[in-house]
N, C-alpha and C. Protein backbone atom coordinates (compact mmCIF):
# COMPACT_ATOMS: atom_id res chain seq x y z
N UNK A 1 -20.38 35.76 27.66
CA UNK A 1 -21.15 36.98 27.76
C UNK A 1 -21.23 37.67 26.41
N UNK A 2 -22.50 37.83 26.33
CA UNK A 2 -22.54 38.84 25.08
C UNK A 2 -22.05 40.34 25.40
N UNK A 3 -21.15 40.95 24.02
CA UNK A 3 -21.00 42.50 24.73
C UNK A 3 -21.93 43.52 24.11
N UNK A 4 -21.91 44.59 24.59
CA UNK A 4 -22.62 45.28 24.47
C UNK A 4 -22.77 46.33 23.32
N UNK A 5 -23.44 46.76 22.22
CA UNK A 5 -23.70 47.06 21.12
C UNK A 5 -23.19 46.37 20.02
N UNK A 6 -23.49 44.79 20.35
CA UNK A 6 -23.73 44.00 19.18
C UNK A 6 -24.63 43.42 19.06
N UNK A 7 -25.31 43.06 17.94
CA UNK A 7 -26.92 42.54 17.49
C UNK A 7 -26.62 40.99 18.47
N UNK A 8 -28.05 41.01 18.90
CA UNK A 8 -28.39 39.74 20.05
C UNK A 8 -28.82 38.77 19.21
N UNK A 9 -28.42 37.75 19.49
CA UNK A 9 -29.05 36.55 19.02
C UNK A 9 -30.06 36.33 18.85
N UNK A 10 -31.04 35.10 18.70
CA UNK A 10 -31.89 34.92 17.78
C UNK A 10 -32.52 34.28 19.24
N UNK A 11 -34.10 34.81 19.60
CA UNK A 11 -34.84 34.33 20.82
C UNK A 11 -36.07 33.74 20.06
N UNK A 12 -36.58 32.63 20.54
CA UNK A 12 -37.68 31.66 20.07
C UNK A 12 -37.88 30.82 20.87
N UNK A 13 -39.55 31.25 21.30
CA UNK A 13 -39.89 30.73 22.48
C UNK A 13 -42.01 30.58 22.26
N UNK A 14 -42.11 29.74 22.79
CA UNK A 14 -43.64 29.30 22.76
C UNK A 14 -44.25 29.96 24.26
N UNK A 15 -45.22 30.57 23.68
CA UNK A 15 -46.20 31.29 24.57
C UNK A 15 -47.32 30.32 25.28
N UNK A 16 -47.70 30.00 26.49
CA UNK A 16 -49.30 29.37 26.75
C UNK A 16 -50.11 29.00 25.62
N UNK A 17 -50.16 29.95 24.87
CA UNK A 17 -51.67 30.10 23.77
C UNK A 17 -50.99 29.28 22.66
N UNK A 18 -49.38 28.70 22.70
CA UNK A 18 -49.18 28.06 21.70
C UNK A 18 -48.40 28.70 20.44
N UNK A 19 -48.96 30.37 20.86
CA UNK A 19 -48.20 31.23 19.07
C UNK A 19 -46.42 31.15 19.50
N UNK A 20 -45.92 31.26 18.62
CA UNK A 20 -44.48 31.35 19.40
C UNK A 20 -43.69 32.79 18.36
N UNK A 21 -43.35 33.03 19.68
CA UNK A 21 -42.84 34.48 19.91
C UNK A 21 -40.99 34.43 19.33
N UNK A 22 -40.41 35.51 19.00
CA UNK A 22 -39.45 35.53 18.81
C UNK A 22 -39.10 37.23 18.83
N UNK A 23 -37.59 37.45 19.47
CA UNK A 23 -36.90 38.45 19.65
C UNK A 23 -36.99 39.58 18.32
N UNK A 24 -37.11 39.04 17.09
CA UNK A 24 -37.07 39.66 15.63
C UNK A 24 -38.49 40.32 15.61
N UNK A 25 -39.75 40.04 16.02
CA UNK A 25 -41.18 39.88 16.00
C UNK A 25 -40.84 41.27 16.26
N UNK A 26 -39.99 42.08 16.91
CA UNK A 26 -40.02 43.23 17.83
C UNK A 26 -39.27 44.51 16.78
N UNK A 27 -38.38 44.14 15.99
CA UNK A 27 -37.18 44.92 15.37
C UNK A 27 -37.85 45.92 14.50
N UNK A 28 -37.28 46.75 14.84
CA UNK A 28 -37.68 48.21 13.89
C UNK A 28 -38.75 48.40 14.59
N UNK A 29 -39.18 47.92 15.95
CA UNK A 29 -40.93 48.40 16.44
C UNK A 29 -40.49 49.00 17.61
N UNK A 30 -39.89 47.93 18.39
CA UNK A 30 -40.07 48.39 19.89
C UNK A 30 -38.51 48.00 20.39
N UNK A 31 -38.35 48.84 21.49
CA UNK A 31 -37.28 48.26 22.24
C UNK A 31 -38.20 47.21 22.75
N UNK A 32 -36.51 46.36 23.61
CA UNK A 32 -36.55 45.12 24.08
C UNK A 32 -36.00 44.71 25.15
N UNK A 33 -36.60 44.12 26.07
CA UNK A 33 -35.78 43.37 27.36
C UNK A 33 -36.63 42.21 27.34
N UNK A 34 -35.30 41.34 27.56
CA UNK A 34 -35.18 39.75 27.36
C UNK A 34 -34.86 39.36 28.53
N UNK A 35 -35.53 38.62 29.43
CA UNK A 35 -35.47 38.64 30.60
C UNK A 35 -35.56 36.88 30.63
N UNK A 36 -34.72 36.24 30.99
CA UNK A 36 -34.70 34.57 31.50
C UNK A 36 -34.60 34.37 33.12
N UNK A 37 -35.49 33.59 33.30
CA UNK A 37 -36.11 33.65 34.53
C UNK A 37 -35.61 31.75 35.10
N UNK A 38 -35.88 31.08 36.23
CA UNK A 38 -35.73 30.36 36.41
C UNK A 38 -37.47 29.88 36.51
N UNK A 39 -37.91 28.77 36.32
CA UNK A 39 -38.89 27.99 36.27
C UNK A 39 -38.93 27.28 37.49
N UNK A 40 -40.43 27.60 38.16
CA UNK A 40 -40.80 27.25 39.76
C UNK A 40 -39.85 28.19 40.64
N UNK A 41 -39.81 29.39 40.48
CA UNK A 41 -38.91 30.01 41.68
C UNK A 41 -40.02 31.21 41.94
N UNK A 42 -40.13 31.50 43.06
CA UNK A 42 -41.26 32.14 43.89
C UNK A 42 -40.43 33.72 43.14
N UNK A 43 -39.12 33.86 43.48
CA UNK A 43 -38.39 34.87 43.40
C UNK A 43 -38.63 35.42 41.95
N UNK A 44 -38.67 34.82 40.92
CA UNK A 44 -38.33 35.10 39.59
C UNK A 44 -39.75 35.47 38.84
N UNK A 45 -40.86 34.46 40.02
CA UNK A 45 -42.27 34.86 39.42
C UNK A 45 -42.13 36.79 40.06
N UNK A 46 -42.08 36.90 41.13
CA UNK A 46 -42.28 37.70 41.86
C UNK A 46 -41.79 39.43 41.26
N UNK A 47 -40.58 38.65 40.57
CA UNK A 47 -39.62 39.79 39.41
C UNK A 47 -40.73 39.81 38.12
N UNK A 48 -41.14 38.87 37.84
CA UNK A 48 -42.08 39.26 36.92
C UNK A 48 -43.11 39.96 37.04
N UNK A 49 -43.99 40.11 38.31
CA UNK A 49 -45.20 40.26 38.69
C UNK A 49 -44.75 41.77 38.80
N UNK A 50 -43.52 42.37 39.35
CA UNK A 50 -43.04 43.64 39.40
C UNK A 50 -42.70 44.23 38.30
N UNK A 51 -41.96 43.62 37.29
CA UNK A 51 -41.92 43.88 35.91
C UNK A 51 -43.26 44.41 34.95
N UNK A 52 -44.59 43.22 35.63
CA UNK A 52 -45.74 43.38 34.66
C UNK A 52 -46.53 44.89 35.63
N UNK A 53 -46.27 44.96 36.72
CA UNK A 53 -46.63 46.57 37.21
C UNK A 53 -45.96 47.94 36.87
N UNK A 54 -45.14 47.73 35.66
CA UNK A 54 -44.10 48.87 35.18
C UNK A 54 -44.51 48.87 33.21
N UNK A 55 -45.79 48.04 33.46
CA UNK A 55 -46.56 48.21 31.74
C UNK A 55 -46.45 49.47 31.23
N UNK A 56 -47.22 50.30 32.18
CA UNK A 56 -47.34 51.72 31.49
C UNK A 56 -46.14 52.51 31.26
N UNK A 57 -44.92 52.12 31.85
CA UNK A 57 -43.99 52.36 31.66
C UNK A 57 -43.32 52.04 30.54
N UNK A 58 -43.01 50.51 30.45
CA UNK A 58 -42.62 50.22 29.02
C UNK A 58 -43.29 50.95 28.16
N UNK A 59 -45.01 50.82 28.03
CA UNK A 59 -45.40 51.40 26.89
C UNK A 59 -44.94 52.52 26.55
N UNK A 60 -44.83 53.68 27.59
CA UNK A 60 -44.21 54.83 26.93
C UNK A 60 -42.58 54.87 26.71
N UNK A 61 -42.02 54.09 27.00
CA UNK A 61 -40.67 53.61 26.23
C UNK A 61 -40.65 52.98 24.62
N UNK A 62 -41.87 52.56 24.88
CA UNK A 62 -41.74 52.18 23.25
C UNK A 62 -41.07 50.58 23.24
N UNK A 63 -41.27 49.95 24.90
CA UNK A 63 -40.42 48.64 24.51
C UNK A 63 -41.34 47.77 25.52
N UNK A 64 -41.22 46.23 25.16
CA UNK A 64 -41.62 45.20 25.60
C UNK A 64 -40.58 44.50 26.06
N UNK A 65 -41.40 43.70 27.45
CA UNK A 65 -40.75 42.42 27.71
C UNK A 65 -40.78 41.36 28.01
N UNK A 66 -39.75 40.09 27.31
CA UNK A 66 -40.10 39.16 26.89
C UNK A 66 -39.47 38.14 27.40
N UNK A 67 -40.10 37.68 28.09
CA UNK A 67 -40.04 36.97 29.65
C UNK A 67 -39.69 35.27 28.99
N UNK A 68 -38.55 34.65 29.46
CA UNK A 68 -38.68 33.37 28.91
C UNK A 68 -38.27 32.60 30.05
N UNK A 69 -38.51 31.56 29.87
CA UNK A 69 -38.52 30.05 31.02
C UNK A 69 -38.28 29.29 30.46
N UNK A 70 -37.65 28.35 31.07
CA UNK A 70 -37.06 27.34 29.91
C UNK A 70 -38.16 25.59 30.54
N UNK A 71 -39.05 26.24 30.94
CA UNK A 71 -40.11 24.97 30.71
C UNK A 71 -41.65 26.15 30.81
N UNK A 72 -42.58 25.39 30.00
CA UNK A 72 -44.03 25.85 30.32
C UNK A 72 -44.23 26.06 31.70
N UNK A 73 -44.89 26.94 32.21
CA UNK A 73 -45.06 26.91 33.83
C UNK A 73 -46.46 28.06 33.69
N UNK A 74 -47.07 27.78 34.93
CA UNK A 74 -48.57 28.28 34.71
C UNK A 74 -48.36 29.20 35.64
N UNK A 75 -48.07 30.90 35.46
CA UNK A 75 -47.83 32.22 36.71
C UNK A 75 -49.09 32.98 36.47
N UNK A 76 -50.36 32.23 36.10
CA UNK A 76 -52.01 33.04 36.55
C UNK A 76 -51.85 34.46 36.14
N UNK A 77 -52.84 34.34 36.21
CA UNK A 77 -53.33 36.25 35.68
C UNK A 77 -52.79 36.52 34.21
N UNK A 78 -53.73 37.49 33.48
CA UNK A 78 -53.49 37.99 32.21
C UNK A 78 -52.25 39.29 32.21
N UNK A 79 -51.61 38.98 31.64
CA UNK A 79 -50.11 39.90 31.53
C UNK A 79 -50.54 41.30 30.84
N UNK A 80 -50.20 42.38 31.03
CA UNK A 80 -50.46 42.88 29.35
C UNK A 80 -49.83 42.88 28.24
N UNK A 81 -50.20 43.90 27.17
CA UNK A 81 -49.32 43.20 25.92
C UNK A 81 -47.75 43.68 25.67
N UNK A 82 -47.28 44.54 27.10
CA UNK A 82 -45.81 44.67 26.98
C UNK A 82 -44.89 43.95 27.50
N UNK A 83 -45.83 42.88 28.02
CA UNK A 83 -45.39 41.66 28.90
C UNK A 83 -45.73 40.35 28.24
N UNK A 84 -44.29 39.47 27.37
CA UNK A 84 -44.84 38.57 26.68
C UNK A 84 -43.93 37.73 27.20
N UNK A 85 -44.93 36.27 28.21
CA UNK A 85 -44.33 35.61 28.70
C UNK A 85 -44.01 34.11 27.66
N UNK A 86 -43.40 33.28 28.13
CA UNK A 86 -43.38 32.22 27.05
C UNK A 86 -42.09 31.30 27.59
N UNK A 87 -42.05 30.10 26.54
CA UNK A 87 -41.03 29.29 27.35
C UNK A 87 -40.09 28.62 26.29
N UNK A 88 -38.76 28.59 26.15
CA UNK A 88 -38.09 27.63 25.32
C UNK A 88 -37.47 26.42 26.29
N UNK A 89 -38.04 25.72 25.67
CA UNK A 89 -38.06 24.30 26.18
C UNK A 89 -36.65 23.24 26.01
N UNK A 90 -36.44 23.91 24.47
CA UNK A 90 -35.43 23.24 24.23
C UNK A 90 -33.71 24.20 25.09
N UNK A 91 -33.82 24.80 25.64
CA UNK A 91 -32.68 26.16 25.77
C UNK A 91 -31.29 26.78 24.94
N UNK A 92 -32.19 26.32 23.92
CA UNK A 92 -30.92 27.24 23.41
C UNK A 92 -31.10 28.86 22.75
N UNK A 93 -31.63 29.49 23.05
CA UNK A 93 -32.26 30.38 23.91
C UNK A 93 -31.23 30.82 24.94
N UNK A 94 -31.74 30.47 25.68
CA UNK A 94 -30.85 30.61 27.09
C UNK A 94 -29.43 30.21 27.62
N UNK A 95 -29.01 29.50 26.15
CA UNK A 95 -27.37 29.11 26.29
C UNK A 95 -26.62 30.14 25.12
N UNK A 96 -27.78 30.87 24.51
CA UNK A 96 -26.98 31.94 23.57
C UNK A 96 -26.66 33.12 24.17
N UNK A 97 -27.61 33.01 25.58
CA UNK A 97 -27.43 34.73 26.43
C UNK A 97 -26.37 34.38 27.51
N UNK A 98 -27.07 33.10 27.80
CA UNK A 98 -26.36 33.39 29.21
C UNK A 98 -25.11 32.21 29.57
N UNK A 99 -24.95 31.62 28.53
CA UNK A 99 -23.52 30.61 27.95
C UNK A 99 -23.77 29.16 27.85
N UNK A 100 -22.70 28.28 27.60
CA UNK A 100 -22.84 27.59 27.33
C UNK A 100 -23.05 26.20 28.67
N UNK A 101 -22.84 27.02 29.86
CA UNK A 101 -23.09 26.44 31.09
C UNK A 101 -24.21 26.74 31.67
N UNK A 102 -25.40 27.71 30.94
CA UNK A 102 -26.45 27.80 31.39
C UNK A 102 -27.47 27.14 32.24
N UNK A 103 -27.13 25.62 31.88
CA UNK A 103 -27.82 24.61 32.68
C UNK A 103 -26.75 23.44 32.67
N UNK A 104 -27.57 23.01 34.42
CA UNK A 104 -26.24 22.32 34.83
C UNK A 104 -27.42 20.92 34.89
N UNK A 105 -27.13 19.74 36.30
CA UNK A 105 -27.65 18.95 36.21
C UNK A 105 -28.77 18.48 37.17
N UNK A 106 -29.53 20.08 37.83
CA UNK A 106 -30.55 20.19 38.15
C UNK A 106 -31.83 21.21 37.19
N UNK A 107 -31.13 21.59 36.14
CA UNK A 107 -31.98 22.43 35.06
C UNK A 107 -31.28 23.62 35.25
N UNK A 108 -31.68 25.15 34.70
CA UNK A 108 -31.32 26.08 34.24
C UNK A 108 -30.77 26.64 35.28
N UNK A 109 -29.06 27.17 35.30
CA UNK A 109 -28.51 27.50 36.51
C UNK A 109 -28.67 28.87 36.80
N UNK A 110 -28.50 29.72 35.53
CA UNK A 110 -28.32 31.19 35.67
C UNK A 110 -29.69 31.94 34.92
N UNK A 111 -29.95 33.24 35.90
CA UNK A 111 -30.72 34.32 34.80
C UNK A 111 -30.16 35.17 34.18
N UNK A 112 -30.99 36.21 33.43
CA UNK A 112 -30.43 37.23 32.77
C UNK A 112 -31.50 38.35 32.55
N UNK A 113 -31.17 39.70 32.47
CA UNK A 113 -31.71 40.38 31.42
C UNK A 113 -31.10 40.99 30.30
N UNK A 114 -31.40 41.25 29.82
CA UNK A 114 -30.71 42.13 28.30
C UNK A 114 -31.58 42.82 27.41
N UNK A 115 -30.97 44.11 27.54
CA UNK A 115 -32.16 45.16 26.70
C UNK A 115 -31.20 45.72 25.81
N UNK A 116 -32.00 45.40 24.75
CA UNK A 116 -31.78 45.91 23.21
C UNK A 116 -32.72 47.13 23.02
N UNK A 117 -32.24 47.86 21.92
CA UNK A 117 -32.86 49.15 21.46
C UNK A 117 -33.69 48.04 20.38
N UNK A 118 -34.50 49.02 19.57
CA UNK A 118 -35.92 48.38 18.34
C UNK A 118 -34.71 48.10 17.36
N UNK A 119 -33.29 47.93 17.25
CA UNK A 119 -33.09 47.48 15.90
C UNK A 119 -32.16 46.68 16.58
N UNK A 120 -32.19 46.01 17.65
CA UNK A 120 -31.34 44.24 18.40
C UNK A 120 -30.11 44.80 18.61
N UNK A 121 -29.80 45.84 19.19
CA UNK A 121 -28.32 46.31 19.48
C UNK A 121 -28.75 46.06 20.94
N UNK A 122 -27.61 45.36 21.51
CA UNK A 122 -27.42 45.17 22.96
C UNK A 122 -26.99 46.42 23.37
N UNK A 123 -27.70 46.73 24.78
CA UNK A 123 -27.50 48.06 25.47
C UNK A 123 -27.18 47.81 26.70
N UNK A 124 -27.80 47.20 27.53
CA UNK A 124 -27.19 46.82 29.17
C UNK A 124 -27.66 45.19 29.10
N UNK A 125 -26.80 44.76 30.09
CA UNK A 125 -27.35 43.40 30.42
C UNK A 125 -26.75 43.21 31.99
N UNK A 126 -27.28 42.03 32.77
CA UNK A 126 -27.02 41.28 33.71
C UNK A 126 -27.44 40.41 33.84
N UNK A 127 -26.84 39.38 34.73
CA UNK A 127 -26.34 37.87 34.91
C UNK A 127 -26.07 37.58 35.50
N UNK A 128 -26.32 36.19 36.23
CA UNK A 128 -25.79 35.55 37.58
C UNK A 128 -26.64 34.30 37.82
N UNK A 129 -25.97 33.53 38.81
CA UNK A 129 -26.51 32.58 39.05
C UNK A 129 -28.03 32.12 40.28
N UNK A 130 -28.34 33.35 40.77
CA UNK A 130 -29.31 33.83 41.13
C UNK A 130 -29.82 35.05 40.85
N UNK A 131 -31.48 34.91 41.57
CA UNK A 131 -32.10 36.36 40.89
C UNK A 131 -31.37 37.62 41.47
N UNK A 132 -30.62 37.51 42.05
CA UNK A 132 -29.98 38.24 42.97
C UNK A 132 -29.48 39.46 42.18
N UNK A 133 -29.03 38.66 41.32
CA UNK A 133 -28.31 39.12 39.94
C UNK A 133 -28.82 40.43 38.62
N UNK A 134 -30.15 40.13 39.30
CA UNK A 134 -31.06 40.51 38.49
C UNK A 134 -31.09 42.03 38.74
N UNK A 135 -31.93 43.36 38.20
CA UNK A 135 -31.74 44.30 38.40
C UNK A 135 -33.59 44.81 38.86
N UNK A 136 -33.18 46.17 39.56
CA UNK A 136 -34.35 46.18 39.47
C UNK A 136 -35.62 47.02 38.55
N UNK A 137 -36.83 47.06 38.50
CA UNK A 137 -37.43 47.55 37.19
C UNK A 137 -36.61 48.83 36.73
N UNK A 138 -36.74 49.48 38.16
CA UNK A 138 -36.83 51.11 37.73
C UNK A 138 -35.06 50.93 36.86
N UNK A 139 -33.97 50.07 37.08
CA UNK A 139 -32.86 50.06 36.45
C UNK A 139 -33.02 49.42 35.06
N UNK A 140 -33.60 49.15 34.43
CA UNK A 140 -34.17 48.36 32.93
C UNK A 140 -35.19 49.80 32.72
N UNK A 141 -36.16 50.20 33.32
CA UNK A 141 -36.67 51.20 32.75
C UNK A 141 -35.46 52.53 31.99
N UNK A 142 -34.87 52.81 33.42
CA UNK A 142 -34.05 53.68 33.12
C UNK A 142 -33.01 53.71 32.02
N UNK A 143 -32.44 52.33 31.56
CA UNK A 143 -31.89 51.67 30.07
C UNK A 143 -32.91 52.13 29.21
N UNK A 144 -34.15 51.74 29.00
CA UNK A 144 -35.01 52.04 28.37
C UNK A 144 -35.35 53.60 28.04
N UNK A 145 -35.42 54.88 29.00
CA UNK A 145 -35.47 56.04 28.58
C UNK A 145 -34.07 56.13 27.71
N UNK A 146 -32.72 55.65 28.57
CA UNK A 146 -31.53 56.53 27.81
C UNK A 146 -31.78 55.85 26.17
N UNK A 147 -32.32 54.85 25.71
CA UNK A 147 -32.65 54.33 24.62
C UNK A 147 -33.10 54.88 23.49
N UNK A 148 -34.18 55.92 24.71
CA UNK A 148 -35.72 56.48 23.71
C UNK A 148 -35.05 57.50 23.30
N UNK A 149 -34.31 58.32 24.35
CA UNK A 149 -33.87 59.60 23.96
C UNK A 149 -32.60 59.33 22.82
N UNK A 150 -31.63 58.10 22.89
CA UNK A 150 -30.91 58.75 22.16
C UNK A 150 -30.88 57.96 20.37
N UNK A 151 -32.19 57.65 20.46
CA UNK A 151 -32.96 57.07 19.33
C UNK A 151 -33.03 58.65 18.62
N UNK A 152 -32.78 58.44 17.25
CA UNK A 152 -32.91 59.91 16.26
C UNK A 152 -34.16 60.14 16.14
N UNK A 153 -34.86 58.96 15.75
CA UNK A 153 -36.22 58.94 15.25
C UNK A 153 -37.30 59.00 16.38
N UNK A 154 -36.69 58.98 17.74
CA UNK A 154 -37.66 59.09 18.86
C UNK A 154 -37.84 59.96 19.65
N UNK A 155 -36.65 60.80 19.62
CA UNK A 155 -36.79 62.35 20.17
C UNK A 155 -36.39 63.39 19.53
N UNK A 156 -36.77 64.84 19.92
CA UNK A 156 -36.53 65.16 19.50
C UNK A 156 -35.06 66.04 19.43
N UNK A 157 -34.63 66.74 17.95
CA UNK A 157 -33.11 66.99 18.00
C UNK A 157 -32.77 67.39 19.18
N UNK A 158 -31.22 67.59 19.43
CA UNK A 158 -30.55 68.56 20.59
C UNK A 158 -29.94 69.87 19.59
């Protein structure tokens, strides 16, 4: 497990369109939630599809999220741009968040999320071996306000 307010590892992952995305692409811009999903699970699309209905939300957080799978998989419809889906194929990626048992010998065992503030400091995370594990938006949003506010440069003084 990674702990919490130390710089996150290094995420690199290929998008549909081919550009490939990475966790750094974001630093000094936007907060971040890093969200690893399982590939072909009704459940994990379904967390996404709820995730990509909380856009306007991120946007006024000031953070994106960056949805990874550890194979290409086709989940339809245009995302918006606080929702950047994509896939690392190879997982290591997904064995830097979520360990070194990440995948067993049916493919990727566990998910995760993990939200970083805009300069890669880990702030909350969760984990498990189902989505079960997972949290829900309004609990990643709510990481995301205590973020904005206690960002110097994003609110204002007390």
């Amino acid at each position: 497990m990674l702990r919490v307010r130390q710089l996150i590892p290094p995420v690199t992952a290929r998008c549909a369109d081919g550009r490939v995305v990475q966790a750094w692409d974001f630093k000094q811009k936007r907060a971040l939630a890093i969200v690893f999903l399982h590939a072909g699970c009704r459940r994990c699309v379904d967390f996404l599809e709820r995730l990509s209905e909380q856009a306007a939300q991120l946007r006024a957080r000031e953070a994106v999220a960056l949805v990874v799978f550890s194979e290409t998989i086709s989940v339809g419809g245009n995302f918006p741009a606080q929702i950047v889906v994509a896939a690392d194929v190879s997982g290591k990626s997904q064995r830097a968040y979520l360990g070194a048992d990440a995948f067993g010998p049916a493919g990727q065992d566990r998910v995760g999320v993990f939200v970083t503030d805009r300069y890669g400091e880990l702030c909350a995370q969760w984990s498990g071996p189902h989505e079960d594990a997972l949290p829900q938006a309004g609990e990643i949003l709510g990481v995301l306000s205590q973020i904005q506010m206690s960002c110097e440069e994003c609110s204002s003084p007390e």
